[in-house]
PDB file of N, CA and C in Angstrom:
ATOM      1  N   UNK A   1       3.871   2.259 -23.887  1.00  0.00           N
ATOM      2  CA  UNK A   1       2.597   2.792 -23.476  1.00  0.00           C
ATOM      3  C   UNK A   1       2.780   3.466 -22.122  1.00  0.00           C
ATOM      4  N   UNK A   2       2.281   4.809 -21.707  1.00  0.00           N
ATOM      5  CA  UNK A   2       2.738   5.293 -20.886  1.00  0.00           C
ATOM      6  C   UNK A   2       0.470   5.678 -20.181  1.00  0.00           C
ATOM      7  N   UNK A   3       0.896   5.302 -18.978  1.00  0.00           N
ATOM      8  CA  UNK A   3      -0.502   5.121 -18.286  1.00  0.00           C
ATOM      9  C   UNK A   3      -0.415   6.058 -17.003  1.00  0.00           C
ATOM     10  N   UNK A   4      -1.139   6.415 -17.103  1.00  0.00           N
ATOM     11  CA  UNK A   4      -1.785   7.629 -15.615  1.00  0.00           C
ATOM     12  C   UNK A   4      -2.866   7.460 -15.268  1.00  0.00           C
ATOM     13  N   UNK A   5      -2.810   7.277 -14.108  1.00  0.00           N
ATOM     14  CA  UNK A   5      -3.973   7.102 -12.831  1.00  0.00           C
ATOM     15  C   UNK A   5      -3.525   8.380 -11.895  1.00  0.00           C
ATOM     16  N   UNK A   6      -5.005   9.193 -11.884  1.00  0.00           N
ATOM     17  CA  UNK A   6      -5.176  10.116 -10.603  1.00  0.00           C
ATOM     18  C   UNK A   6      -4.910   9.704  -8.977  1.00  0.00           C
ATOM     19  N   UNK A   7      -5.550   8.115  -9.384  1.00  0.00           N
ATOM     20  CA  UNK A   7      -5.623   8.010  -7.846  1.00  0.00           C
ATOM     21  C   UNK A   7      -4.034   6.720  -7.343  1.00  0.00           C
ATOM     22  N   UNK A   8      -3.299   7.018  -8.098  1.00  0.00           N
ATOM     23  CA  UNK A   8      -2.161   5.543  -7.821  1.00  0.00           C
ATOM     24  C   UNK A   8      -0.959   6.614  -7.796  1.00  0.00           C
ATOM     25  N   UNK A   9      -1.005   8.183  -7.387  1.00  0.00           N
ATOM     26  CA  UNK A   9       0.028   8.659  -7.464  1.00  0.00           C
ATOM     27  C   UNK A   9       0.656   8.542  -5.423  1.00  0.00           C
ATOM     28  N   UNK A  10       1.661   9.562  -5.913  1.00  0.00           N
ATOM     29  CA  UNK A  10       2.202   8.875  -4.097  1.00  0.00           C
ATOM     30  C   UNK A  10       1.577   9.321  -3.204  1.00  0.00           C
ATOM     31  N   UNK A  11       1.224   8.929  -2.271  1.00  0.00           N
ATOM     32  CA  UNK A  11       0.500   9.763  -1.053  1.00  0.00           C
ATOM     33  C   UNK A  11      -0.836   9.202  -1.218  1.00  0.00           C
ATOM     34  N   UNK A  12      -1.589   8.680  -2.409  1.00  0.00           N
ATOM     35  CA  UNK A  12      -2.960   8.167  -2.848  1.00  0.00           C
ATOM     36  C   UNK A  12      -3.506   7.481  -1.759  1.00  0.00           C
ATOM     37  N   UNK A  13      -4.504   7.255  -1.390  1.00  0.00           N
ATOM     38  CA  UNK A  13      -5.212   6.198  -0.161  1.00  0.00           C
ATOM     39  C   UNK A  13      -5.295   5.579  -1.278  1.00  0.00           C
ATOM     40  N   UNK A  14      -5.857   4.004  -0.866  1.00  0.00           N
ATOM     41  CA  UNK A  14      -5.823   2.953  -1.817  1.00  0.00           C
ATOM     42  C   UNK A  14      -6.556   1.918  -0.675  1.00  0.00           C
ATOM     43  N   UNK A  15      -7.520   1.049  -1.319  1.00  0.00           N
ATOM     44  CA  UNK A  15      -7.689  -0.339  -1.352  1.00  0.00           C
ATOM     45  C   UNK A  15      -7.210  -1.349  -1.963  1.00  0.00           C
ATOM     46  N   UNK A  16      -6.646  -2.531  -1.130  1.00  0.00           N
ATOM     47  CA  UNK A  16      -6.601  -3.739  -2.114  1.00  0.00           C
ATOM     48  C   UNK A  16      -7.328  -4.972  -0.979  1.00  0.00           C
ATOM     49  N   UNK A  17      -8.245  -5.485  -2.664  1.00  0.00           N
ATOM     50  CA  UNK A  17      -9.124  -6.552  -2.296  1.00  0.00           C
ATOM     51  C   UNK A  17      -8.157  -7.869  -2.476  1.00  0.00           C
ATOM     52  N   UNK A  18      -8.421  -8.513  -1.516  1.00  0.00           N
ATOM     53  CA  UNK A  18      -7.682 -10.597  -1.456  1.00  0.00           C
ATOM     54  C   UNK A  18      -8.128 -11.280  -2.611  1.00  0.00           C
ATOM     55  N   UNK A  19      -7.285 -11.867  -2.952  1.00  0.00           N
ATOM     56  CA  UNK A  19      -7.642 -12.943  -4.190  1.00  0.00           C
ATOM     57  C   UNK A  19      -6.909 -14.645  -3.364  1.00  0.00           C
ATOM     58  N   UNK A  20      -7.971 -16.036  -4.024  1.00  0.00           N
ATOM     59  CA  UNK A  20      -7.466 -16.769  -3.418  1.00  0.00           C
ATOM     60  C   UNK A  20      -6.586 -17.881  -4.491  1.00  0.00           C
ATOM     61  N   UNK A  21      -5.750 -18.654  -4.521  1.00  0.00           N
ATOM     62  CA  UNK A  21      -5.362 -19.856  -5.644  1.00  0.00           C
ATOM     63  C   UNK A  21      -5.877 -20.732  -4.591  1.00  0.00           C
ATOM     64  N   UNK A  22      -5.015 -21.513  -5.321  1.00  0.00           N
ATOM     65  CA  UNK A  22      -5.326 -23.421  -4.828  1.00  0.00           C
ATOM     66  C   UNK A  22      -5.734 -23.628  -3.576  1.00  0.00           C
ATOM     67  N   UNK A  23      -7.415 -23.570  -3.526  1.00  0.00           N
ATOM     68  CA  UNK A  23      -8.172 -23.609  -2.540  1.00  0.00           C
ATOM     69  C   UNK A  23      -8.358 -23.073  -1.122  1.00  0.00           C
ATOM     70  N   UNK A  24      -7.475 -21.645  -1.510  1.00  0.00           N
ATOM     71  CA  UNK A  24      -6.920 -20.560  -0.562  1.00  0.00           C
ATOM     72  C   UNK A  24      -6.106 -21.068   0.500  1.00  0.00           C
ATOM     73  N   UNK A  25      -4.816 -21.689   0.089  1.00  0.00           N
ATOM     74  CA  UNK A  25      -3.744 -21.880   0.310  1.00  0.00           C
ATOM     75  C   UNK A  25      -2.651 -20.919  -0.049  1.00  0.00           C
ATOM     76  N   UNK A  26      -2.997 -20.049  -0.934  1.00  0.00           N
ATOM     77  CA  UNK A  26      -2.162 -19.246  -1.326  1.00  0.00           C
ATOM     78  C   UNK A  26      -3.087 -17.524  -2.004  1.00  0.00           C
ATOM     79  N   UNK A  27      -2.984 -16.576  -1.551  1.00  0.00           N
ATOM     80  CA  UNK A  27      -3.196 -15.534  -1.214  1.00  0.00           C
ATOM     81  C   UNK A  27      -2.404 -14.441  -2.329  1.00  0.00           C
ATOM     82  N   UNK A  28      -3.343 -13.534  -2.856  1.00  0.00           N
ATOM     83  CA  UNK A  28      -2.898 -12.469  -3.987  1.00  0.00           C
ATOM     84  C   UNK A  28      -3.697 -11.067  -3.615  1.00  0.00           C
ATOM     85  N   UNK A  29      -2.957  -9.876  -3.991  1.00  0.00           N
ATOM     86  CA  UNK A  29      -3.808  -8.636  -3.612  1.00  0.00           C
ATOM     87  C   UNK A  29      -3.575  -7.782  -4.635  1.00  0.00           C
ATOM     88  N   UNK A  30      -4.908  -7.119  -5.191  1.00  0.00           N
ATOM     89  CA  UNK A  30      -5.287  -6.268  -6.418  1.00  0.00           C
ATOM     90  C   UNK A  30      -5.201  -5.150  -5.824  1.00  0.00           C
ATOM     91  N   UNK A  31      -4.917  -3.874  -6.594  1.00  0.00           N
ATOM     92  CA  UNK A  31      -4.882  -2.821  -5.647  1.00  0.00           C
ATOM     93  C   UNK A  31      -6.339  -2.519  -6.654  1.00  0.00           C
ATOM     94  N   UNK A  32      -7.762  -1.750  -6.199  1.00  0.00           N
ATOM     95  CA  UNK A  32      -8.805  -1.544  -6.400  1.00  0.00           C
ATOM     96  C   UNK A  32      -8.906  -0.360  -6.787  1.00  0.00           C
ATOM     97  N   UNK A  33      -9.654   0.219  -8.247  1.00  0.00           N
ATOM     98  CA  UNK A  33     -10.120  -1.134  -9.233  1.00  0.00           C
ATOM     99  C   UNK A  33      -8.648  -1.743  -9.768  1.00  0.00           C
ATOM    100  N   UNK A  34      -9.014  -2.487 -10.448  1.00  0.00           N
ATOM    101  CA  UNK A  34      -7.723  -3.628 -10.692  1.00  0.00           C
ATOM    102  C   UNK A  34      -6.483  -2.642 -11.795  1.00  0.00           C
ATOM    103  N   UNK A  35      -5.760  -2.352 -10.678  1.00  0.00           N
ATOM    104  CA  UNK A  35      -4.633  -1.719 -11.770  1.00  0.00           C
ATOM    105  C   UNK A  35      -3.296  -2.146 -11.165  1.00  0.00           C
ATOM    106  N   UNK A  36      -2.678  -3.233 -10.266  1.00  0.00           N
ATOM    107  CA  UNK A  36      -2.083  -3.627  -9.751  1.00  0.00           C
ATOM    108  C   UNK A  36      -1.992  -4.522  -8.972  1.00  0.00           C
ATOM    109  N   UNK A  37      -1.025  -5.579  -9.571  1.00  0.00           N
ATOM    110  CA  UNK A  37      -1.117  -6.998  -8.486  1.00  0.00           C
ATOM    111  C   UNK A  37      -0.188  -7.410  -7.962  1.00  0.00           C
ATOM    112  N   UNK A  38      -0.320  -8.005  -6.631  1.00  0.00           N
ATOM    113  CA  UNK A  38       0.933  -8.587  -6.405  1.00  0.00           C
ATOM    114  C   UNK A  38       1.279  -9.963  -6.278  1.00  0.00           C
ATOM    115  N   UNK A  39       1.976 -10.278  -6.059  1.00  0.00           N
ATOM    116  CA  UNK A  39       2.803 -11.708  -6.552  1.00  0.00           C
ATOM    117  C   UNK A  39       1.740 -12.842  -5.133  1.00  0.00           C
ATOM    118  N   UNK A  40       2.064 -13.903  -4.928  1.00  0.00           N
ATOM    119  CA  UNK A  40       1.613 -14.750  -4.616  1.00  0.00           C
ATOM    120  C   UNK A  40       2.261 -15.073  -2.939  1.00  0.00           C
ATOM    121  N   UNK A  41       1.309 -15.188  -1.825  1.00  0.00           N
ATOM    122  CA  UNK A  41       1.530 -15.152  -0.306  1.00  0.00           C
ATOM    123  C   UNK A  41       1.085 -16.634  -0.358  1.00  0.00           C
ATOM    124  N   UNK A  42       1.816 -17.120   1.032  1.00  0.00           N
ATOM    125  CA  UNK A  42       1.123 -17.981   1.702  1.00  0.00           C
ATOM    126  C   UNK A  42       0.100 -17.543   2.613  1.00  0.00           C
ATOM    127  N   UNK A  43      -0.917 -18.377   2.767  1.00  0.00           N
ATOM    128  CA  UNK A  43      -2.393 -17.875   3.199  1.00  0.00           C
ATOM    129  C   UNK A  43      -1.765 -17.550   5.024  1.00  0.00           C
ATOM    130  N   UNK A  44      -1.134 -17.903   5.543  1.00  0.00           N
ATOM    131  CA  UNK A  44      -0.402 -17.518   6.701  1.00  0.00           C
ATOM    132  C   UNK A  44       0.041 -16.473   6.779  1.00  0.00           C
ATOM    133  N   UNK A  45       0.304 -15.903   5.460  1.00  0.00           N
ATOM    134  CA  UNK A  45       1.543 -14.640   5.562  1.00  0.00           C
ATOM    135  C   UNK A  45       0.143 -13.341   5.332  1.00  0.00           C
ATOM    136  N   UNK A  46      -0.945 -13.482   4.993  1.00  0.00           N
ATOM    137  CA  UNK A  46      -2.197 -12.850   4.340  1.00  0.00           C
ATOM    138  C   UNK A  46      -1.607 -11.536   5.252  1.00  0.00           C
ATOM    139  N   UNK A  47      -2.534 -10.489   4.591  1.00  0.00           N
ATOM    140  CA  UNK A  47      -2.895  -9.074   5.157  1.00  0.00           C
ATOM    141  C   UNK A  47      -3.930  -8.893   6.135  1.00  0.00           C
ATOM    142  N   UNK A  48      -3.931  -8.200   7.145  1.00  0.00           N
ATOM    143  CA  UNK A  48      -4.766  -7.947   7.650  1.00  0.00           C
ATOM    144  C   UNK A  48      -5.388  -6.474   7.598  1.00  0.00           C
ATOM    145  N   UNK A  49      -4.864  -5.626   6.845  1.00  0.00           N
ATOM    146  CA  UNK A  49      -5.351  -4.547   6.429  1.00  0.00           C
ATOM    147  C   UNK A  49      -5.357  -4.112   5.168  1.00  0.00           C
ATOM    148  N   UNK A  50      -6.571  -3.711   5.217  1.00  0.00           N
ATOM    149  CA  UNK A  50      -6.609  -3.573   3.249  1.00  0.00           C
ATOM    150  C   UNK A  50      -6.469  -1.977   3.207  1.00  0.00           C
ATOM    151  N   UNK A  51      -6.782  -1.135   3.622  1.00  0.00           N
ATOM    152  CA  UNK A  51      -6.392   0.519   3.450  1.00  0.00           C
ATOM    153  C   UNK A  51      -4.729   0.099   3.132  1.00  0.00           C
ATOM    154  N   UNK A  52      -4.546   1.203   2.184  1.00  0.00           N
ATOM    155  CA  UNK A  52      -2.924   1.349   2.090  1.00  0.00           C
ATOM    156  C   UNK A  52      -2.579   2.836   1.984  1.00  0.00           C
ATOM    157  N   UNK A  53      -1.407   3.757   1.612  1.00  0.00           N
ATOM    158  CA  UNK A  53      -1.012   4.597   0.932  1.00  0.00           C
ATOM    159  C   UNK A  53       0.112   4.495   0.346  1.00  0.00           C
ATOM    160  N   UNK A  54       0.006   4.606  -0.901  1.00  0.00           N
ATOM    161  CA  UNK A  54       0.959   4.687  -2.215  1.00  0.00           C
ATOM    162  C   UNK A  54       2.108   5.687  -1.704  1.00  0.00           C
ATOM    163  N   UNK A  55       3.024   4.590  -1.422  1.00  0.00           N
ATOM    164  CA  UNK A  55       4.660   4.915  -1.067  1.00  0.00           C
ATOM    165  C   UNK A  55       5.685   5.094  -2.895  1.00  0.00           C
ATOM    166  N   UNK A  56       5.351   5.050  -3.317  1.00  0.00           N
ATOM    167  CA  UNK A  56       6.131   5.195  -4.799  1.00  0.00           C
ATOM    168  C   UNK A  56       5.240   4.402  -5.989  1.00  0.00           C
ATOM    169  N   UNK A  57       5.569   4.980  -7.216  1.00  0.00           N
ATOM    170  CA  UNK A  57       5.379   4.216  -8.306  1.00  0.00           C
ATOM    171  C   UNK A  57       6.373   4.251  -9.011  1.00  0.00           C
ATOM    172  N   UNK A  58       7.280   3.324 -10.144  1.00  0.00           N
ATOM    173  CA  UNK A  58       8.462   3.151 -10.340  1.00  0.00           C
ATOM    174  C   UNK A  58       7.922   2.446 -11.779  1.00  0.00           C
ATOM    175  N   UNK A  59       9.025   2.705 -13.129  1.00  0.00           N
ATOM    176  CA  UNK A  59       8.668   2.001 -14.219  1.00  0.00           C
ATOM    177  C   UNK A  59       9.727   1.421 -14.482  1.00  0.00           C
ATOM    178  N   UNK A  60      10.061  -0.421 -14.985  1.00  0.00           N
ATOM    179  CA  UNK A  60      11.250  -0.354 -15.126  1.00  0.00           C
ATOM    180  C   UNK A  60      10.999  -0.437 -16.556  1.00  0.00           C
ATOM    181  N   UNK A  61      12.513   0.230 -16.890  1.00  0.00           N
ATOM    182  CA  UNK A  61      12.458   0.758 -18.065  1.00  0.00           C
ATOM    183  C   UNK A  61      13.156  -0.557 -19.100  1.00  0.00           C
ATOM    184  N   UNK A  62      13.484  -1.670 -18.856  1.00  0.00           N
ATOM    185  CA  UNK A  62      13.810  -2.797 -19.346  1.00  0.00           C
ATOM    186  C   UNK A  62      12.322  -3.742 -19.667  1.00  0.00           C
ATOM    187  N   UNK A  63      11.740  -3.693 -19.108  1.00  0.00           N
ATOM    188  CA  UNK A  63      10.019  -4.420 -19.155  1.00  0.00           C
ATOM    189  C   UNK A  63       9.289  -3.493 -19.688  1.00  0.00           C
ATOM    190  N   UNK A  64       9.204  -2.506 -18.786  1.00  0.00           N
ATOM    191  CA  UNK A  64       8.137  -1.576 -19.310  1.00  0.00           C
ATOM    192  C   UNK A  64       6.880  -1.465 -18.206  1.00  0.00           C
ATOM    193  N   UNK A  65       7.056  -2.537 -17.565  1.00  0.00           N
ATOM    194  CA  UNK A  65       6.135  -3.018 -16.144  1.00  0.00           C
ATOM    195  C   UNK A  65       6.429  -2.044 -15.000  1.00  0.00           C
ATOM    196  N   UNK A  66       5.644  -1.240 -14.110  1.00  0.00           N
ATOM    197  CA  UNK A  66       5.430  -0.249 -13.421  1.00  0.00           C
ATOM    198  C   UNK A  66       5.104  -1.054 -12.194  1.00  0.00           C
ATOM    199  N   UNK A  67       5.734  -0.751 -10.963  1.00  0.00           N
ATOM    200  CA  UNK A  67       5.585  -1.245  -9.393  1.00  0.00           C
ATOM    201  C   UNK A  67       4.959  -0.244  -8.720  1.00  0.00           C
ATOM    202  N   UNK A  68       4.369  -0.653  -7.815  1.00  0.00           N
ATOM    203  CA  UNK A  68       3.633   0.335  -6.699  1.00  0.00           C
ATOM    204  C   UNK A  68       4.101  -0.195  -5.401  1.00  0.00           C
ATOM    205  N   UNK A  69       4.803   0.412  -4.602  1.00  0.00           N
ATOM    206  CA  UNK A  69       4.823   0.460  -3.475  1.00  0.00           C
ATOM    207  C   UNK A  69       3.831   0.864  -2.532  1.00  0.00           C
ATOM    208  N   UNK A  70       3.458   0.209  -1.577  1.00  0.00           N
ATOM    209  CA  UNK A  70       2.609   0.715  -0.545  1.00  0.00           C
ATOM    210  C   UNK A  70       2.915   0.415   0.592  1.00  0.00           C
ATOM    211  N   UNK A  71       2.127   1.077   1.704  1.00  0.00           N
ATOM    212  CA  UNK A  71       2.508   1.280   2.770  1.00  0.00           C
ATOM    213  C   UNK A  71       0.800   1.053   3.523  1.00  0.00           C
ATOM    214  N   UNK A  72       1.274   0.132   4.576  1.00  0.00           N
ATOM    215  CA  UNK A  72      -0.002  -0.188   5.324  1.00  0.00           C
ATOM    216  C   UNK A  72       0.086   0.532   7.154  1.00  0.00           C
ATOM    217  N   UNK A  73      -1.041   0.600   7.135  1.00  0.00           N
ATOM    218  CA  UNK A  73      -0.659   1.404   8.525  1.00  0.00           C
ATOM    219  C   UNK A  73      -0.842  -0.173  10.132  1.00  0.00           C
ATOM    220  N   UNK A  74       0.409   0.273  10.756  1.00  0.00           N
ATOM    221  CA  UNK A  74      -0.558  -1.032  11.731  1.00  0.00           C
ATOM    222  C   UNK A  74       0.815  -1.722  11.683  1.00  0.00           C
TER     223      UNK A  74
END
């Protein structure tokens, strides 16, 4: 399945909203609306800026699963 988004190409401004687990001890970020997630922070390690810009998108071609790189300013 091959997917395109206007706004997730490189250079894109971007939001990502915080997500919390186990009683926000541990910290996740969606890139907005939900087309990308990332793996799991300690609530210490959290973001403090949610603006980003889309530094690459990459597909690996063994999964099939697509990465987004971003870049936060700050």
């Amino acid at each position: 399945m091959e997917l395109e988004y206007e706004h997730i190409k490189e250079g894109a401004e971007v939001t990502v909203e915080e997500g919390y687990l186990q009683d926000g001890l541990v910290v996740y970020y969606t890139i907005v609306p939900a087309i990308a997630m990332s793996g799991n922070f300690k609530r210490q390690e959290a973001l403090e800026e949610r603006k980003c810009t889309v530094k690459s998108v990459r597909r690996d071609e063994s999964s099939g699963a697509y990465y987004v790189t971003v870049l936060f300013k700050g």
